[in-house]
PDB file of N, CA and C in Angstrom:
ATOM      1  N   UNK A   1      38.697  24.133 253.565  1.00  0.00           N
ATOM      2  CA  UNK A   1      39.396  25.189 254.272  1.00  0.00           C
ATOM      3  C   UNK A   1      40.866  25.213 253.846  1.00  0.00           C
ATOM      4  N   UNK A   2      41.495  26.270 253.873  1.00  0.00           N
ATOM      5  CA  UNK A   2      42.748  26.377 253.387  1.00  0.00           C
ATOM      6  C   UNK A   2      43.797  26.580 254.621  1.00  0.00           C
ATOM      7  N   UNK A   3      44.645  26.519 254.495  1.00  0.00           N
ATOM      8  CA  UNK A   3      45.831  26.454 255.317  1.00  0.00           C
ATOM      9  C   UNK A   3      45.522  27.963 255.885  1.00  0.00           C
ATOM     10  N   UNK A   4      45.627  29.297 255.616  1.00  0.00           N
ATOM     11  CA  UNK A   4      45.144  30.501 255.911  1.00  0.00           C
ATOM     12  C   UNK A   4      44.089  30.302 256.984  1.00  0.00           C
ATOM     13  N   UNK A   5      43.070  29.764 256.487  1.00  0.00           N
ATOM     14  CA  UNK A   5      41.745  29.881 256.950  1.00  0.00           C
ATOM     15  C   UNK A   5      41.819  28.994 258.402  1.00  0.00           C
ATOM     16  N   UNK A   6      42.613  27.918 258.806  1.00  0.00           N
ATOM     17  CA  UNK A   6      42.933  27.631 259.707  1.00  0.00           C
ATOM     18  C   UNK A   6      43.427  27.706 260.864  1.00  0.00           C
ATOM     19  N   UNK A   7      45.338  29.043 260.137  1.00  0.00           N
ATOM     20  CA  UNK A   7      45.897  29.032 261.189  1.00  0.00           C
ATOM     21  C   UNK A   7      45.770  30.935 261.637  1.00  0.00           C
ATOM     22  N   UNK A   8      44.358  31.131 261.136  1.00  0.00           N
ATOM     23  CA  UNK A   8      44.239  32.649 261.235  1.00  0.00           C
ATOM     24  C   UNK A   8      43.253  33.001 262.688  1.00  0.00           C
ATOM     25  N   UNK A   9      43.956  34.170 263.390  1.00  0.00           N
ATOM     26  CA  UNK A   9      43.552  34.421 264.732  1.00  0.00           C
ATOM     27  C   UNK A   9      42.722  34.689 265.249  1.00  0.00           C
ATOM     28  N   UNK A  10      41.839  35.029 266.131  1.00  0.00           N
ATOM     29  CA  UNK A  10      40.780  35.781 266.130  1.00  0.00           C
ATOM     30  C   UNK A  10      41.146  37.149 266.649  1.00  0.00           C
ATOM     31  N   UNK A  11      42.351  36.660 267.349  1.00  0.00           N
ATOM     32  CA  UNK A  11      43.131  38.457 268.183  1.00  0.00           C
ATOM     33  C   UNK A  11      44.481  38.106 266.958  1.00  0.00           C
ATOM     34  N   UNK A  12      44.515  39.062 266.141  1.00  0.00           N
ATOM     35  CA  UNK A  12      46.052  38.555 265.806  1.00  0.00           C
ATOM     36  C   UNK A  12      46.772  39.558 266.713  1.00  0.00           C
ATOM     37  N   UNK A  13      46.729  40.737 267.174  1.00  0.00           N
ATOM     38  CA  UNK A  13      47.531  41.134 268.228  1.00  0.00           C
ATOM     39  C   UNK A  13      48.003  40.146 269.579  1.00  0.00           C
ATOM     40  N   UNK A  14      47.608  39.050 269.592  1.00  0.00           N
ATOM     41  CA  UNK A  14      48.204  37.649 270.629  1.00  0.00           C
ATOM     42  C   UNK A  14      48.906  37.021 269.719  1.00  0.00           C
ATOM     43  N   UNK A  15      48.966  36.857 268.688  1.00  0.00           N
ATOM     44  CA  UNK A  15      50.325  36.075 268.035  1.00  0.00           C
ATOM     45  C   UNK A  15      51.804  35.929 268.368  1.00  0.00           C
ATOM     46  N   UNK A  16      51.997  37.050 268.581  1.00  0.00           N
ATOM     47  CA  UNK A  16      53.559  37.101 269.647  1.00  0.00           C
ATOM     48  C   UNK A  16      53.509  35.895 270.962  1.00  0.00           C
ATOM     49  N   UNK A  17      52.480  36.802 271.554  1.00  0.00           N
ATOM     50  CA  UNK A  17      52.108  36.131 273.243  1.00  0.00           C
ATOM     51  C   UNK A  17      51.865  34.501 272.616  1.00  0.00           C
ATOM     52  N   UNK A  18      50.959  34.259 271.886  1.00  0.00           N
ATOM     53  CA  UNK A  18      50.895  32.696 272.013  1.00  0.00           C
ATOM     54  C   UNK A  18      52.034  31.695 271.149  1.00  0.00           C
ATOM     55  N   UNK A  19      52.991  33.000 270.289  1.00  0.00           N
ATOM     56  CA  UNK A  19      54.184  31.823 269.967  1.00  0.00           C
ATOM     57  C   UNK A  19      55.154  31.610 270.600  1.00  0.00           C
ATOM     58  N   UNK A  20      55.035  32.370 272.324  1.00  0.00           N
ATOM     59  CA  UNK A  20      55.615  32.394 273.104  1.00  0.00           C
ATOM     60  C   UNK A  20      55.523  31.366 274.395  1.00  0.00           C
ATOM     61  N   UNK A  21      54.092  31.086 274.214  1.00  0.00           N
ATOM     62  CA  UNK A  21      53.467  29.883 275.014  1.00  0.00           C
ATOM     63  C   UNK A  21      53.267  29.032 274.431  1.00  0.00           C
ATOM     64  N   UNK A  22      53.650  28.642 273.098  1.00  0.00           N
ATOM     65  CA  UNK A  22      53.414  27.319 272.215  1.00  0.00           C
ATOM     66  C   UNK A  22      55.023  27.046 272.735  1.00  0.00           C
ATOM     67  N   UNK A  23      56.109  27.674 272.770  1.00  0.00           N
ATOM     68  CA  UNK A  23      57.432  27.532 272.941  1.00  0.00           C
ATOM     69  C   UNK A  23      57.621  26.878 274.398  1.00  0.00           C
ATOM     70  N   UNK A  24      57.126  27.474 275.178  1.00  0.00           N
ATOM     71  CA  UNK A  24      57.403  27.496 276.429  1.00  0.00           C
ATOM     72  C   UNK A  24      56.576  25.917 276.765  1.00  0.00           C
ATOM     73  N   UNK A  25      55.500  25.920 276.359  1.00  0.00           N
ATOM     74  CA  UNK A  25      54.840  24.302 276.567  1.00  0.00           C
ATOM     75  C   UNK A  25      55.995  23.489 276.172  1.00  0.00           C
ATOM     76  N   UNK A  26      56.388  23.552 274.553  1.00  0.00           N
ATOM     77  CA  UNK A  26      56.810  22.366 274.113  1.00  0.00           C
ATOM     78  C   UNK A  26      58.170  22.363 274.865  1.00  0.00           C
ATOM     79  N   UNK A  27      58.883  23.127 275.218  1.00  0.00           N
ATOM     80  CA  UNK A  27      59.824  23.254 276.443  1.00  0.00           C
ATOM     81  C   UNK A  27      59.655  22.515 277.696  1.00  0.00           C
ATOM     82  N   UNK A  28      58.659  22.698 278.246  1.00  0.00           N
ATOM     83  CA  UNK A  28      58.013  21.867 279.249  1.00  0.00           C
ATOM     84  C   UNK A  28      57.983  19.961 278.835  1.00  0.00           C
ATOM     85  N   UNK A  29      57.210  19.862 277.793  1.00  0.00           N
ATOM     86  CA  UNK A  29      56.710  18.283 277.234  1.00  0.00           C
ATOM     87  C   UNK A  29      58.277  17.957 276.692  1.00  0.00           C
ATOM     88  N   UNK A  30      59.382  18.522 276.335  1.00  0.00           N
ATOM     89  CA  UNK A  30      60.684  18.109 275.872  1.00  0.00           C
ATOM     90  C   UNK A  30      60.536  17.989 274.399  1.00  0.00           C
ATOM     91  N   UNK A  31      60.010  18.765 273.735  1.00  0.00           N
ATOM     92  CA  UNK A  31      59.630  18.830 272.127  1.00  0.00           C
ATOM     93  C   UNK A  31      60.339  19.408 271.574  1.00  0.00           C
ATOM     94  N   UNK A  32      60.938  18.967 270.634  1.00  0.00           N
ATOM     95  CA  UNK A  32      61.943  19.994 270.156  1.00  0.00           C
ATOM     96  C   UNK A  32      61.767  20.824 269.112  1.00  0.00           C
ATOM     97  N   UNK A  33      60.953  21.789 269.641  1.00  0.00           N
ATOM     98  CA  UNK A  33      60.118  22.204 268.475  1.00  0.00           C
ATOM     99  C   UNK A  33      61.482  23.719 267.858  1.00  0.00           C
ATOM    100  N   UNK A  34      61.093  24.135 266.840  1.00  0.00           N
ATOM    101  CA  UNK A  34      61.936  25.486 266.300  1.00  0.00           C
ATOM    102  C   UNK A  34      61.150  26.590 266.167  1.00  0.00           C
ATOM    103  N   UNK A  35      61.721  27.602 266.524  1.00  0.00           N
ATOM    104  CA  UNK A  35      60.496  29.232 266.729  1.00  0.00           C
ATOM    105  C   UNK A  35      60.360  29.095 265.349  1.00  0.00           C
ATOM    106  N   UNK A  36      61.552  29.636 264.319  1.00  0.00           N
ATOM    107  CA  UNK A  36      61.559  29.675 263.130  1.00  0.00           C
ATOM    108  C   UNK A  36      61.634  28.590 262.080  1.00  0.00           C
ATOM    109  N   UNK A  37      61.231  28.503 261.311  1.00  0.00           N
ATOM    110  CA  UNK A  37      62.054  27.107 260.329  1.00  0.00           C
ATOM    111  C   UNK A  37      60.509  26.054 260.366  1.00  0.00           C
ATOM    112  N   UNK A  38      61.234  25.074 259.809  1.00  0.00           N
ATOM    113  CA  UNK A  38      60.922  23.721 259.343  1.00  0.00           C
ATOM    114  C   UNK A  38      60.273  22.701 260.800  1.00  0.00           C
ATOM    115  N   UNK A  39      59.028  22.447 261.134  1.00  0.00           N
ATOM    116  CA  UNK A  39      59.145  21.529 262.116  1.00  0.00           C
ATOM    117  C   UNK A  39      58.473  20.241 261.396  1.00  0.00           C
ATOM    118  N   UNK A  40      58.338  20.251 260.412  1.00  0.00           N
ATOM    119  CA  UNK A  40      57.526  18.429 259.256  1.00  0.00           C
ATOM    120  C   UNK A  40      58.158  17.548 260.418  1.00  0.00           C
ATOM    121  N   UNK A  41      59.450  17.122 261.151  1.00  0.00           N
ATOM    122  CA  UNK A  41      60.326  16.358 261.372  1.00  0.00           C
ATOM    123  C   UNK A  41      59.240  15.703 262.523  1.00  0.00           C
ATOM    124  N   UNK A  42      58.321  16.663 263.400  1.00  0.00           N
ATOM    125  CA  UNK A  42      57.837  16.282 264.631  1.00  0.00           C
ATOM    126  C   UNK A  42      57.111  14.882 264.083  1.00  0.00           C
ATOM    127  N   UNK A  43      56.788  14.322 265.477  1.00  0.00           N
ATOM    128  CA  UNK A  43      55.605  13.174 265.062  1.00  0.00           C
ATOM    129  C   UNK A  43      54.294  13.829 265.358  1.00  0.00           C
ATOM    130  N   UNK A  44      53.109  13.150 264.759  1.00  0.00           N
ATOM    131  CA  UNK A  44      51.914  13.616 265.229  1.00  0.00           C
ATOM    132  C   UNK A  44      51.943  13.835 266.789  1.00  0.00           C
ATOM    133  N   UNK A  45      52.250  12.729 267.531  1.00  0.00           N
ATOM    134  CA  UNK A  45      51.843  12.741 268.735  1.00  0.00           C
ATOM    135  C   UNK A  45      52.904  13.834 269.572  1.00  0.00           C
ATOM    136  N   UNK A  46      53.827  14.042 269.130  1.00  0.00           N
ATOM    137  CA  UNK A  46      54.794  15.295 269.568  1.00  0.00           C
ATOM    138  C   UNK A  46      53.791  16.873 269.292  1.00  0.00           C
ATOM    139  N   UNK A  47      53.594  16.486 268.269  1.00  0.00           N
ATOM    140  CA  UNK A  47      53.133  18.028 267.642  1.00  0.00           C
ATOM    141  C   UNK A  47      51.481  18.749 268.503  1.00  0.00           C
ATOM    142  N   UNK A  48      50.832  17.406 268.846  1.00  0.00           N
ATOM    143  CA  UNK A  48      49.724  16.985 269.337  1.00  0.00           C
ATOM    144  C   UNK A  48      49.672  17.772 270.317  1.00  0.00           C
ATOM    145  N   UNK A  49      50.781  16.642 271.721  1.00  0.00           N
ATOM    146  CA  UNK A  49      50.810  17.025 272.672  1.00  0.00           C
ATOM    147  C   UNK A  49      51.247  18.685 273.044  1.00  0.00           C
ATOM    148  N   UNK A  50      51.438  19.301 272.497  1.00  0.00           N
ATOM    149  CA  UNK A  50      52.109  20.749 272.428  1.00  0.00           C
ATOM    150  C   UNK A  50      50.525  21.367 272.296  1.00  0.00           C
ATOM    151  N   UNK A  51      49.943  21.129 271.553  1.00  0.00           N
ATOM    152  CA  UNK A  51      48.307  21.736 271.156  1.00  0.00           C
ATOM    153  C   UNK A  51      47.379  21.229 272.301  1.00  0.00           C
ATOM    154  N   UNK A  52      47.373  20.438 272.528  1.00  0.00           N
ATOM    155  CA  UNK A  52      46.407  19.619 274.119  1.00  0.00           C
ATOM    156  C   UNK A  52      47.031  20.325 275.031  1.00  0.00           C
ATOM    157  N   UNK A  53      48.437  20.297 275.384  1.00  0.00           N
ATOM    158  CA  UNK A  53      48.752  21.198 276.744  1.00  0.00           C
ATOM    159  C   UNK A  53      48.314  22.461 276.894  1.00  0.00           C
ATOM    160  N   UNK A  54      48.652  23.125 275.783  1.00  0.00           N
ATOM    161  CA  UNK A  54      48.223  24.448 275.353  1.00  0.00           C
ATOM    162  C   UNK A  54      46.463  24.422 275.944  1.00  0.00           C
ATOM    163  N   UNK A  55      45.578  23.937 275.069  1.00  0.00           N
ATOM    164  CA  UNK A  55      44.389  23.858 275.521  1.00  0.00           C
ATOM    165  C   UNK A  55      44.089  23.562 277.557  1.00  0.00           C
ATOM    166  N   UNK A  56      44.611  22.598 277.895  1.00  0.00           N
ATOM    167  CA  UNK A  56      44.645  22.382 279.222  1.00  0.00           C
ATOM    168  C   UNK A  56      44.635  23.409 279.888  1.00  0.00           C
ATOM    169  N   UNK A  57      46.077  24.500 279.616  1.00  0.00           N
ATOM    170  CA  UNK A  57      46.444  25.123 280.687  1.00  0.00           C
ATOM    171  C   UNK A  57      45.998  26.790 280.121  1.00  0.00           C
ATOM    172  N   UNK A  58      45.354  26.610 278.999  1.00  0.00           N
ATOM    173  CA  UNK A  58      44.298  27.973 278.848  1.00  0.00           C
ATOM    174  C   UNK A  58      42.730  27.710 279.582  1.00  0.00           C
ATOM    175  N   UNK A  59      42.393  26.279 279.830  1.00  0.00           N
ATOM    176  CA  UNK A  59      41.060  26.317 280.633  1.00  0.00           C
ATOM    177  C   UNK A  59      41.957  26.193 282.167  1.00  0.00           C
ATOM    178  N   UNK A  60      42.646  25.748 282.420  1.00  0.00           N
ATOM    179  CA  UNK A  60      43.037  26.316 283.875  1.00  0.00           C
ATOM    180  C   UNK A  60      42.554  27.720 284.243  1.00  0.00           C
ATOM    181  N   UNK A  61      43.566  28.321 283.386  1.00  0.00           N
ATOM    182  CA  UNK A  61      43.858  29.722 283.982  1.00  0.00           C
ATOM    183  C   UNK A  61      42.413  30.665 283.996  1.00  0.00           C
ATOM    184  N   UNK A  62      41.448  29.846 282.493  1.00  0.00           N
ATOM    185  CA  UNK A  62      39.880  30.832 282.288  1.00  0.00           C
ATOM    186  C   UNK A  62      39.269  30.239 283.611  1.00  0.00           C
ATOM    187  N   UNK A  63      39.428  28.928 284.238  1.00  0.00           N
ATOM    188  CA  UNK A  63      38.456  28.462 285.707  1.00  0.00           C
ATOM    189  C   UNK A  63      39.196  28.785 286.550  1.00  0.00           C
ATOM    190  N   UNK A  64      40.478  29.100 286.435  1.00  0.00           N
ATOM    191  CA  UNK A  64      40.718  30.032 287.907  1.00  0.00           C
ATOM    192  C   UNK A  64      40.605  31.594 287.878  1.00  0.00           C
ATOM    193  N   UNK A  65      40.522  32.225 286.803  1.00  0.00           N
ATOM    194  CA  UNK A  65      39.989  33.629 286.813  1.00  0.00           C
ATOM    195  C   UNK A  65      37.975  33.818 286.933  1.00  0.00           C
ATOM    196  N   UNK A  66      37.789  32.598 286.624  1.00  0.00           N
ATOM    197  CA  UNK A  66      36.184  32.835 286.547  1.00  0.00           C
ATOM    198  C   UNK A  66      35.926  32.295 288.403  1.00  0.00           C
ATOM    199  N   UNK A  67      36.541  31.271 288.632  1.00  0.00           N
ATOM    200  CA  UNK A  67      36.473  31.292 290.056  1.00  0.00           C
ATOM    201  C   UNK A  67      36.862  32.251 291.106  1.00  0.00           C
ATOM    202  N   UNK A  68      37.769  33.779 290.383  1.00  0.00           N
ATOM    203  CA  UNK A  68      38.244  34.764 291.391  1.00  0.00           C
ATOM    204  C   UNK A  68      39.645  34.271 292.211  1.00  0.00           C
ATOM    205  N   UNK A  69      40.495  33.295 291.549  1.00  0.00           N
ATOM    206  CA  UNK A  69      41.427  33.006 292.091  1.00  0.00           C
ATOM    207  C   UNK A  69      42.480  34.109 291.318  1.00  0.00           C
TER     208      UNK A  69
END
């Protein structure tokens, strides 16, 4: 698989919205991540935790909309 083939969307019309919530997580976890530019600098486990939260708090929100909350 190629780098393309990886970081390609299934909605690319959410690309905005989710580089907006990749921001806002690593904001949260204290990551110092950059919208634009260079982030090589992160550690795995920095870069990680930004992708796991992300996942977490997208099955939140799908089991509290499937529960009618």
């Amino acid at each position: 698989m190629t780098s393309n083939q990886t970081s390609k969307m299934e909605v690319p019309q959410a690309k905005e919205a989710m580089d907006k919530f990749k921001m806002e997580v690593a904001s949260e976890l204290g990551v110092p991540l950059k919208n634009k530019g260079y982030n090589g600098d992160l550690t795995s486990s920095q870069a990680g935790s930004i992708g796991g939260e992300m996942v977490r708090q997208m099955i939140k929100r799908q089991e509290e909309e499937m529960s009618g909350r």
